[in-house]
PDB file of N, CA and C in Angstrom:
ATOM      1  N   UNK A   1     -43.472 -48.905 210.856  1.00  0.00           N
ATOM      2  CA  UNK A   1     -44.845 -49.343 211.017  1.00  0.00           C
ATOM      3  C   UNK A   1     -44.875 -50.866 210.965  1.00  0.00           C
ATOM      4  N   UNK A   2     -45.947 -51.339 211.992  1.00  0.00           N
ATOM      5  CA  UNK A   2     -45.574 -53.036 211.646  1.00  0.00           C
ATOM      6  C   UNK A   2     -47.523 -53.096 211.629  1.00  0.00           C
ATOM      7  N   UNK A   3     -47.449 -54.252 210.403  1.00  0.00           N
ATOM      8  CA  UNK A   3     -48.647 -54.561 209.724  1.00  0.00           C
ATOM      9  C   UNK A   3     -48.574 -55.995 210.260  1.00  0.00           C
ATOM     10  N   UNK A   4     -49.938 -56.276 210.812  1.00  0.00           N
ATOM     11  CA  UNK A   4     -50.405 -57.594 211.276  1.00  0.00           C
ATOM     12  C   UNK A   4     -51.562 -58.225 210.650  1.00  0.00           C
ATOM     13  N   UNK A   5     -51.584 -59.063 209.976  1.00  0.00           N
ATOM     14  CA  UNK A   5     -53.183 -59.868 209.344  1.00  0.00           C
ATOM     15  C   UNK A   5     -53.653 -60.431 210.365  1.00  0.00           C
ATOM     16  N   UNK A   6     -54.738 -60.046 210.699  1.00  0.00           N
ATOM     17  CA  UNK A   6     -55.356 -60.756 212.433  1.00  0.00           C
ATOM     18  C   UNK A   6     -56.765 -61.605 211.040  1.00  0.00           C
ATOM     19  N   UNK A   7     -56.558 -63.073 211.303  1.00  0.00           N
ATOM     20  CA  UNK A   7     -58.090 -63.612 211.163  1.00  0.00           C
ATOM     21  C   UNK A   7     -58.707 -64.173 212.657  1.00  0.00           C
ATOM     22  N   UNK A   8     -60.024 -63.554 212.448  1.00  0.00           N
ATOM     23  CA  UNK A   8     -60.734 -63.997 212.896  1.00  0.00           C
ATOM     24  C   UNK A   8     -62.346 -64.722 212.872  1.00  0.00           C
ATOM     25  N   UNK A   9     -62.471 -65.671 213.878  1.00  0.00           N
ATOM     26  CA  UNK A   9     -63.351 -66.428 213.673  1.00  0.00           C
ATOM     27  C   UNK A   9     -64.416 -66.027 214.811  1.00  0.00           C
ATOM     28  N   UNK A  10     -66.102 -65.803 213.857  1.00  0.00           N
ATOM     29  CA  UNK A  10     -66.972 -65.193 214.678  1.00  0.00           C
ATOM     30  C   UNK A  10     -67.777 -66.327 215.006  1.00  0.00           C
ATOM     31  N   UNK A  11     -69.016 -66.085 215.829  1.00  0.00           N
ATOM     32  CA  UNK A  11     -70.397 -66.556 215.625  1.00  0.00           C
ATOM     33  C   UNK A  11     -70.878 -66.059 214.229  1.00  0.00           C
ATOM     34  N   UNK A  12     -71.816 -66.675 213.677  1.00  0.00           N
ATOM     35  CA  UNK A  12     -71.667 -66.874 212.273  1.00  0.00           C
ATOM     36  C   UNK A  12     -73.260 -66.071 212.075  1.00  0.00           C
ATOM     37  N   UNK A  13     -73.918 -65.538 212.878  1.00  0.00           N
ATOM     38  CA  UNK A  13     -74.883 -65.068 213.335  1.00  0.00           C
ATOM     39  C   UNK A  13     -74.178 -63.044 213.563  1.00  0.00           C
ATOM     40  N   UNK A  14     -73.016 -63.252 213.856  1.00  0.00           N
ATOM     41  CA  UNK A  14     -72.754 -61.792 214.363  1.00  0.00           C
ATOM     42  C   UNK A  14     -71.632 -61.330 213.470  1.00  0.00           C
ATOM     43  N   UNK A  15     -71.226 -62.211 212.268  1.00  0.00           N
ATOM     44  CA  UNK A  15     -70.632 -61.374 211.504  1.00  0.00           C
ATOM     45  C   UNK A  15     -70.506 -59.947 210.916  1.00  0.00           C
ATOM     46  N   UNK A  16     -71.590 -59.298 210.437  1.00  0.00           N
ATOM     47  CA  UNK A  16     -71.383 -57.751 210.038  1.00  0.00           C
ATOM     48  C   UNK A  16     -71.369 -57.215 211.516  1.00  0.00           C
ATOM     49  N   UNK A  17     -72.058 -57.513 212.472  1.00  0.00           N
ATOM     50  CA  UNK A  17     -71.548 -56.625 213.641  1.00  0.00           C
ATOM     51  C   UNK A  17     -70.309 -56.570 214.019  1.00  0.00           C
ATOM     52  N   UNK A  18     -69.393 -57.597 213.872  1.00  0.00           N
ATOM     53  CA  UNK A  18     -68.022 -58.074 214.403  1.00  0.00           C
ATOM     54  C   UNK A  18     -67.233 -57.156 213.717  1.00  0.00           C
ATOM     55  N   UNK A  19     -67.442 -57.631 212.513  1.00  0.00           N
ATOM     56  CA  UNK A  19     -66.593 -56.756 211.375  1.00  0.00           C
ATOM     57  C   UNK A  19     -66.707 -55.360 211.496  1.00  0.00           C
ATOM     58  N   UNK A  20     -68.261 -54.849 211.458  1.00  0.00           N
ATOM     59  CA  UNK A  20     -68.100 -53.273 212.052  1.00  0.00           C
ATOM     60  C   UNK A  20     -67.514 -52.479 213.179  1.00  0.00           C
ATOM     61  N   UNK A  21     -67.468 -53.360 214.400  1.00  0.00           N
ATOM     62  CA  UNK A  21     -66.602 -53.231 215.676  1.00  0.00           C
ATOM     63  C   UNK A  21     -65.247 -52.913 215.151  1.00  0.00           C
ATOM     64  N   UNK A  22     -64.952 -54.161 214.770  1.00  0.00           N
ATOM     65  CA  UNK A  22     -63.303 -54.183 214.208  1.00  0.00           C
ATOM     66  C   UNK A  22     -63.054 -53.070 213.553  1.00  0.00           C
ATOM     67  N   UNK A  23     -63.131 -52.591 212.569  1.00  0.00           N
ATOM     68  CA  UNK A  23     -63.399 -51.607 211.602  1.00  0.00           C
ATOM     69  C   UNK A  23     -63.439 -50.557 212.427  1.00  0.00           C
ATOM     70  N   UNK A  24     -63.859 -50.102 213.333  1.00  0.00           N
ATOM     71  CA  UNK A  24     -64.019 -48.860 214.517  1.00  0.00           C
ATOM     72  C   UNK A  24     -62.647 -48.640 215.138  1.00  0.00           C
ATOM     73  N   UNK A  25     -62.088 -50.112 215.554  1.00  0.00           N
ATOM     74  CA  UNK A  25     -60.606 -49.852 216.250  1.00  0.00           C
ATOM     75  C   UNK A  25     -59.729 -49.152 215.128  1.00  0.00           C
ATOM     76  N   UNK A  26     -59.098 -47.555 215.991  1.00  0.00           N
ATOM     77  CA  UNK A  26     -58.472 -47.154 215.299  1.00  0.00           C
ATOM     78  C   UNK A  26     -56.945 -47.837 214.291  1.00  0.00           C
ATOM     79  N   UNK A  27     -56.561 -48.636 214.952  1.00  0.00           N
ATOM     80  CA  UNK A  27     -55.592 -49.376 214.059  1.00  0.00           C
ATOM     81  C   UNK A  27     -55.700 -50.182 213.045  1.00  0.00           C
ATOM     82  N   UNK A  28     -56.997 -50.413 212.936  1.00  0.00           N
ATOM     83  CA  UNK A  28     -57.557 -51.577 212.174  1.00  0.00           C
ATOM     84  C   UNK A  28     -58.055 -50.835 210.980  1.00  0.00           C
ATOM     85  N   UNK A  29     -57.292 -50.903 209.589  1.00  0.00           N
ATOM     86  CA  UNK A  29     -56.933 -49.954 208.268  1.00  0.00           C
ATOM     87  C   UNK A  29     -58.335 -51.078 207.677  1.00  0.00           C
ATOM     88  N   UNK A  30     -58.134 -51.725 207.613  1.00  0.00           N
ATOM     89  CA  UNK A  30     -59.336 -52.816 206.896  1.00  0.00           C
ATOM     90  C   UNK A  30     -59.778 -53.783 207.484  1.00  0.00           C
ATOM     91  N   UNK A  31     -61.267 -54.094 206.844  1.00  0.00           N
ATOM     92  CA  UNK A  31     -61.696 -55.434 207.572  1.00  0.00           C
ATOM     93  C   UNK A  31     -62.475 -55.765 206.105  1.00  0.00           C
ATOM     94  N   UNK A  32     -62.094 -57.224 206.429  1.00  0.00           N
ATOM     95  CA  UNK A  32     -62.493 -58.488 204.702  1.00  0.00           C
ATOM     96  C   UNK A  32     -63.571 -59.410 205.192  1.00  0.00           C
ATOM     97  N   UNK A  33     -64.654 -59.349 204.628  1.00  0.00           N
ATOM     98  CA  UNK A  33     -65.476 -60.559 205.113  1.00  0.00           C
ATOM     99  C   UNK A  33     -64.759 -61.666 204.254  1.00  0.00           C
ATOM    100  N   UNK A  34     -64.531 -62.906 204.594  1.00  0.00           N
ATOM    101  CA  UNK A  34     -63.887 -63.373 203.604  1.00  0.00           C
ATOM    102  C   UNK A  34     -64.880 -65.169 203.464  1.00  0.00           C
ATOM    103  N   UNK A  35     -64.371 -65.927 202.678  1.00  0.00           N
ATOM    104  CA  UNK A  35     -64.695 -67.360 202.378  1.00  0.00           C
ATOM    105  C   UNK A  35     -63.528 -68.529 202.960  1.00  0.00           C
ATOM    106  N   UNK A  36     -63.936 -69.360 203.382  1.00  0.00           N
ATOM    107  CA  UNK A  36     -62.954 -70.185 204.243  1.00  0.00           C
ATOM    108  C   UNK A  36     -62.741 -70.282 205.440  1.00  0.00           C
ATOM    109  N   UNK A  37     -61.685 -70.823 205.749  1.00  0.00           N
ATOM    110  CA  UNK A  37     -61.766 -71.399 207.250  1.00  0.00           C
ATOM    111  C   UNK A  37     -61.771 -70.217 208.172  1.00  0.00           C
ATOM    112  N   UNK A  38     -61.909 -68.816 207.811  1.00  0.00           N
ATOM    113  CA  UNK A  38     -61.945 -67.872 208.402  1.00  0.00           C
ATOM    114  C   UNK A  38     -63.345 -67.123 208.296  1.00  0.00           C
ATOM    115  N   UNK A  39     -63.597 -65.933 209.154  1.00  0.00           N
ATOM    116  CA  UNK A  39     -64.652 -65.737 208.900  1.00  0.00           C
ATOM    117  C   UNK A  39     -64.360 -63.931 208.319  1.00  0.00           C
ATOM    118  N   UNK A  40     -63.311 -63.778 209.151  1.00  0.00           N
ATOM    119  CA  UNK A  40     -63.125 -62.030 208.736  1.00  0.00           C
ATOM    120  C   UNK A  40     -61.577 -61.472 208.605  1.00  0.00           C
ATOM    121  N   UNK A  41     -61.100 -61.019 207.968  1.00  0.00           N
ATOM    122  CA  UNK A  41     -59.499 -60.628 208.154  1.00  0.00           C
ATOM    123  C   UNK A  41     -59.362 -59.382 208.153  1.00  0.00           C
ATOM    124  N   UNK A  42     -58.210 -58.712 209.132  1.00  0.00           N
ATOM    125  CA  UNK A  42     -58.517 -57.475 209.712  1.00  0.00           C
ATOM    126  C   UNK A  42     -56.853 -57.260 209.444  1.00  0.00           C
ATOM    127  N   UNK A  43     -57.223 -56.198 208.848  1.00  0.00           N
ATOM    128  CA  UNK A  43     -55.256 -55.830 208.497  1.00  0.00           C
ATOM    129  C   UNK A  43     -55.151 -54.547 210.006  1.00  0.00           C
ATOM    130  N   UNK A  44     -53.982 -54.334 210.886  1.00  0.00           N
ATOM    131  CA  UNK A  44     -53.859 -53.918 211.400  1.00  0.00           C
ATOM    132  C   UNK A  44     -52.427 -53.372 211.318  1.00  0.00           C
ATOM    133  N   UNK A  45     -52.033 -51.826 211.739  1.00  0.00           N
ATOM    134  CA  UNK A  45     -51.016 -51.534 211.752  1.00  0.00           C
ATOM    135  C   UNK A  45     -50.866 -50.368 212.577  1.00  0.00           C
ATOM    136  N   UNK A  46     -49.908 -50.818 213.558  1.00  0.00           N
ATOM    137  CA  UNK A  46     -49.385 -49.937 215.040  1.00  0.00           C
ATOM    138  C   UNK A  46     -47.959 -49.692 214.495  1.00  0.00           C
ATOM    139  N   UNK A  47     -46.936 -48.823 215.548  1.00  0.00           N
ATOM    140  CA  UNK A  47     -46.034 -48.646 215.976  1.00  0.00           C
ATOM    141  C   UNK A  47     -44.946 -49.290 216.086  1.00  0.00           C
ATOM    142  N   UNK A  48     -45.340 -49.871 217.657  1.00  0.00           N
ATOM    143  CA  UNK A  48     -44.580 -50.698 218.496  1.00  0.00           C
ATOM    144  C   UNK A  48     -45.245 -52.464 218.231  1.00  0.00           C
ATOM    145  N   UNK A  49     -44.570 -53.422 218.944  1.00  0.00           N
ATOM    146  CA  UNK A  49     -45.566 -54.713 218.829  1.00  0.00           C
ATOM    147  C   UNK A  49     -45.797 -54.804 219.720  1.00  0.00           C
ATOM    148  N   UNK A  50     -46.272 -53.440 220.888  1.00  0.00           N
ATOM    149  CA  UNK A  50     -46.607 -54.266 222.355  1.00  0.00           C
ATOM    150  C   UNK A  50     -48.010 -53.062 221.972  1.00  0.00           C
ATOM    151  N   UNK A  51     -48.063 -52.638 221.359  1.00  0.00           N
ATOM    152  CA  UNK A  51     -49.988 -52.321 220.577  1.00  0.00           C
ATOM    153  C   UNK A  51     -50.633 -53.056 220.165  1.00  0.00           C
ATOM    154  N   UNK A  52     -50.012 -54.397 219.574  1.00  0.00           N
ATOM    155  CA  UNK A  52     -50.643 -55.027 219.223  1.00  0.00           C
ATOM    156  C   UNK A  52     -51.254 -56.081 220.267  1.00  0.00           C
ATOM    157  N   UNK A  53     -50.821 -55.706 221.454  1.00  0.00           N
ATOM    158  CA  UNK A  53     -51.776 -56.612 222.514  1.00  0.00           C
ATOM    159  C   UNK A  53     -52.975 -55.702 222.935  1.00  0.00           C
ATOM    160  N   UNK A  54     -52.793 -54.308 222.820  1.00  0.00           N
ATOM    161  CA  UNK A  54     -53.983 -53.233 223.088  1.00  0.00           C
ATOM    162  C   UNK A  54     -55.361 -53.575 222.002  1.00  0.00           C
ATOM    163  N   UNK A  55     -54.714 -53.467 220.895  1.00  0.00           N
ATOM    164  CA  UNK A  55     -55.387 -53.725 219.589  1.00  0.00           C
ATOM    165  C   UNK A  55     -56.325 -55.724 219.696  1.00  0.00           C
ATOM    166  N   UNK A  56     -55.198 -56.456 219.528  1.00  0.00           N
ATOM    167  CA  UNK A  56     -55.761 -57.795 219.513  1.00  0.00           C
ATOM    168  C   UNK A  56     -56.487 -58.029 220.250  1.00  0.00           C
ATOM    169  N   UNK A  57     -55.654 -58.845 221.246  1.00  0.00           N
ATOM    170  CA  UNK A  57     -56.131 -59.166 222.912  1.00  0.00           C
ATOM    171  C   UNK A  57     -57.060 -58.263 223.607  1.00  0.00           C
ATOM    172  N   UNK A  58     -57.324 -57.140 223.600  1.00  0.00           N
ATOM    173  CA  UNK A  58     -57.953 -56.647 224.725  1.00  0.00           C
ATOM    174  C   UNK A  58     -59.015 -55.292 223.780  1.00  0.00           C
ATOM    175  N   UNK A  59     -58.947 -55.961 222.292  1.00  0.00           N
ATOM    176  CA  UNK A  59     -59.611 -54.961 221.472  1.00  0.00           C
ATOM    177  C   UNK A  59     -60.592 -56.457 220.664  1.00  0.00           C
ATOM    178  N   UNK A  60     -60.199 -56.432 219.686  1.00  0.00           N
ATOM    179  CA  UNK A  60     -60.956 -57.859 218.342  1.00  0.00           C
ATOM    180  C   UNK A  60     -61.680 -58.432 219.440  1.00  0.00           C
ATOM    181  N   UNK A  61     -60.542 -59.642 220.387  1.00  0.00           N
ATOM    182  CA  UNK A  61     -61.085 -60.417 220.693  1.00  0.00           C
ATOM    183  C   UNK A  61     -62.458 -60.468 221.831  1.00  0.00           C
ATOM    184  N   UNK A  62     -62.219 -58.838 222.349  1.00  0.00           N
ATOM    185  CA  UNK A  62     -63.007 -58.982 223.306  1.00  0.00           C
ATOM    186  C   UNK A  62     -64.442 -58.699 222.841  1.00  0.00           C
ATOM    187  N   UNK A  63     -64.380 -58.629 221.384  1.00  0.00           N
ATOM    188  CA  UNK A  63     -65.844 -57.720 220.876  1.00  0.00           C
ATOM    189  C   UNK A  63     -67.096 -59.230 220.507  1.00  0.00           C
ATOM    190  N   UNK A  64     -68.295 -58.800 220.659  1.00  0.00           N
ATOM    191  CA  UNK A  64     -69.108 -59.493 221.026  1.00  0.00           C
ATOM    192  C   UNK A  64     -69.418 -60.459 219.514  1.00  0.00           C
ATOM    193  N   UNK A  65     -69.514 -61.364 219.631  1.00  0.00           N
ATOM    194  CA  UNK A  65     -69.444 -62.246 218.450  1.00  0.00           C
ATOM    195  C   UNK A  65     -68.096 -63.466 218.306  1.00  0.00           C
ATOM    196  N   UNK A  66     -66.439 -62.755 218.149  1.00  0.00           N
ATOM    197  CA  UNK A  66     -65.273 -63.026 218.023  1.00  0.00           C
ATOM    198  C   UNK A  66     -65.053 -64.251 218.959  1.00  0.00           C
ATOM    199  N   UNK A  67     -64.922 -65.150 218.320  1.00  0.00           N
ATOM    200  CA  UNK A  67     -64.203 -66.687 218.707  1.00  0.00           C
ATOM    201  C   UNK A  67     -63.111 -67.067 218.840  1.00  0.00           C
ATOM    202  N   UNK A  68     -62.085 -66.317 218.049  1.00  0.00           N
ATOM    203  CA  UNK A  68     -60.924 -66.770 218.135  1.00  0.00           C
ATOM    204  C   UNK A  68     -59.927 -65.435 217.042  1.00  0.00           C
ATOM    205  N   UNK A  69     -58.791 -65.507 217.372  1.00  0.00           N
ATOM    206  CA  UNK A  69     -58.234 -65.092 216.371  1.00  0.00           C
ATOM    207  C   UNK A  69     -56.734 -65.907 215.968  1.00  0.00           C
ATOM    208  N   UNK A  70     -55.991 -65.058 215.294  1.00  0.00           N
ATOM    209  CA  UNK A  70     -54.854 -65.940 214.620  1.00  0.00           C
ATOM    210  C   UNK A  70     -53.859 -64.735 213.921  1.00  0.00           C
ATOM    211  N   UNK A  71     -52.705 -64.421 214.271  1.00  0.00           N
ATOM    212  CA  UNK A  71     -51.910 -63.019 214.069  1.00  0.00           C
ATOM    213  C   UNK A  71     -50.768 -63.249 213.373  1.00  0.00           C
ATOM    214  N   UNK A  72     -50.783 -63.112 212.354  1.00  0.00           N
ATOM    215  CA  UNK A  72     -49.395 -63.072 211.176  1.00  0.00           C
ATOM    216  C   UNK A  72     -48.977 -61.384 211.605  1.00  0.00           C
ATOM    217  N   UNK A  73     -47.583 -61.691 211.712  1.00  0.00           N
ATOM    218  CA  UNK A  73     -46.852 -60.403 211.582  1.00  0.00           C
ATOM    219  C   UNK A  73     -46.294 -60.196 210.146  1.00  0.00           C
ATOM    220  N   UNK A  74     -46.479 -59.477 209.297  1.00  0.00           N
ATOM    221  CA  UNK A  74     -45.577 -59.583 208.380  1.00  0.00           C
ATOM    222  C   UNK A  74     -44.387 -58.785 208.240  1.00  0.00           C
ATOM    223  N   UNK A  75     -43.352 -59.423 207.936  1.00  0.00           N
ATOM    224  CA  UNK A  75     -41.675 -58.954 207.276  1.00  0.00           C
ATOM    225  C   UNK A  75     -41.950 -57.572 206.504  1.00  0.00           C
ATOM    226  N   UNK A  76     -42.075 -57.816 204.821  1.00  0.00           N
ATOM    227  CA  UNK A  76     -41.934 -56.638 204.037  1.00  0.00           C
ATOM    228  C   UNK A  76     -43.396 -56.774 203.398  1.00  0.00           C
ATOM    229  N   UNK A  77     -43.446 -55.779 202.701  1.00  0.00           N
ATOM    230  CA  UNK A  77     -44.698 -55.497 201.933  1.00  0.00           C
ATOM    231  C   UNK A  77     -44.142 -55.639 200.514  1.00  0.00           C
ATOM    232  N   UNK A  78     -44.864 -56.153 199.552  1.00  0.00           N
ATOM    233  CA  UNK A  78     -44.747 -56.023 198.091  1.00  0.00           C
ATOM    234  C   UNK A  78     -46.189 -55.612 197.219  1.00  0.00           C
ATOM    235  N   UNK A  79     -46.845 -54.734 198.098  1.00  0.00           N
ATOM    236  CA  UNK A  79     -47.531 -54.319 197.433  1.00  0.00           C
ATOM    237  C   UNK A  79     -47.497 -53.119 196.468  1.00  0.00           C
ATOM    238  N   UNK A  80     -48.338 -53.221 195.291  1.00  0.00           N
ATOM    239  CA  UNK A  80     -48.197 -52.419 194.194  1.00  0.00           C
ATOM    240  C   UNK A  80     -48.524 -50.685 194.847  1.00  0.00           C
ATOM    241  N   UNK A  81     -49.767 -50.603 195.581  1.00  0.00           N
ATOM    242  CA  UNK A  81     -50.442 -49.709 196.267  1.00  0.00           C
ATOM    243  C   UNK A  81     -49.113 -49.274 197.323  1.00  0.00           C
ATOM    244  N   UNK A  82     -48.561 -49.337 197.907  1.00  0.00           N
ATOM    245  CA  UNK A  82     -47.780 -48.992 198.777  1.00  0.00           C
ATOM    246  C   UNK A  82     -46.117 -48.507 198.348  1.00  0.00           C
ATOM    247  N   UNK A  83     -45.908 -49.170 197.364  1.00  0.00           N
ATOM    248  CA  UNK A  83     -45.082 -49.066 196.484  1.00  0.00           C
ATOM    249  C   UNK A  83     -45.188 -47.467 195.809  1.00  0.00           C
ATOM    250  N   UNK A  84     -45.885 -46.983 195.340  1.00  0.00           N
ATOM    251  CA  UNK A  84     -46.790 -46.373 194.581  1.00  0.00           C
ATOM    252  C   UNK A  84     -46.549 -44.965 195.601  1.00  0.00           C
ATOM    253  N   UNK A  85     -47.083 -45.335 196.923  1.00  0.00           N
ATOM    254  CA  UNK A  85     -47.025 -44.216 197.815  1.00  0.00           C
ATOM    255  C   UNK A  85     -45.910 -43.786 198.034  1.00  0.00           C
ATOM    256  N   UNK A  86     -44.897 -44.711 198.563  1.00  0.00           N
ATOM    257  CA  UNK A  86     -43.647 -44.273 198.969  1.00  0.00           C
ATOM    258  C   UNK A  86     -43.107 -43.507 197.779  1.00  0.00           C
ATOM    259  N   UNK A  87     -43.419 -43.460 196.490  1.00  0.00           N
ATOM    260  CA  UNK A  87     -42.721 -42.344 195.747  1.00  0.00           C
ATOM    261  C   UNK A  87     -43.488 -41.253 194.877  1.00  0.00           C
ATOM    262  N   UNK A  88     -45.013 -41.348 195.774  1.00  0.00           N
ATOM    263  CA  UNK A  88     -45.617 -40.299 195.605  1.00  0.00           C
ATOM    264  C   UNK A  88     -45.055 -38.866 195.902  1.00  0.00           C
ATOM    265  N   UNK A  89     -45.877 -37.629 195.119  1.00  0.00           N
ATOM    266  CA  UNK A  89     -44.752 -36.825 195.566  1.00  0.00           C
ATOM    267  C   UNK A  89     -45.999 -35.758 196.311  1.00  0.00           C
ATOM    268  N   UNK A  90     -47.305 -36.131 196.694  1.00  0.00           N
ATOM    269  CA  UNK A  90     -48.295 -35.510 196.919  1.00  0.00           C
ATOM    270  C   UNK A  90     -49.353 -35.335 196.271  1.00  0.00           C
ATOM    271  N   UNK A  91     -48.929 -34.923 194.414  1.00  0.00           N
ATOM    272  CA  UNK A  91     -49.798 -34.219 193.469  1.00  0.00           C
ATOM    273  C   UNK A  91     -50.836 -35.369 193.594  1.00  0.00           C
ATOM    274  N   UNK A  92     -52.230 -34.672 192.843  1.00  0.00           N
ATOM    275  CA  UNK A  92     -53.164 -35.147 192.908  1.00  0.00           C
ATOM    276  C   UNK A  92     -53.043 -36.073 192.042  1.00  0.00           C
ATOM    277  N   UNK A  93     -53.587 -37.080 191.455  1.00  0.00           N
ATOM    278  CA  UNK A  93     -53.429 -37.782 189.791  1.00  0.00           C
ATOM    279  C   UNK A  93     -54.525 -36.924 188.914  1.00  0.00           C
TER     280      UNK A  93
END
């Protein structure tokens, strides 16, 4: 699985719509309204990395509001939450 942090930068007027769009694309696991030079961060995670032009390019950016974006691929994960899963064994907690 490859996980991408897409920020993006809206009209500042169409933020919760943007973010709800985003949030609709099936690859798109989360969306962050966030503070700073960004306006929204959208964790995404496909397959292959040639989804991620289906997803980015011709998905985020084309949605009505979206100004720009900016695509970190990331290496490994060190998250606690994910960590956690991989040696889940199903049971409920």
């Amino acid at each position: 699985m490859i996980t991408a942090i897409v920020l993006v930068e809206t009209d500042v007027d169409k933020i919760p719509e943007a973010a709800e769009k985003i949030a609709e694309i099936e690859q798109v696991s989360e969306v962050y309204s966030v503070t700073g030079d960004t306006d929204l961060v959208a964790m995404v995670r496909v397959r292959e990395h040639e989804e991620l032009a289906d997803v980015i390019a011709d998905g985020v950016s084309k949605i009505e509001g979206v100004r720009g974006t900016r695509t970190y691929i990331a290496f490994r994960t060190y998250s606690k939450h994910d960590i956690e899963a991989a040696f889940a064994l199903g049971l409920e907690d």
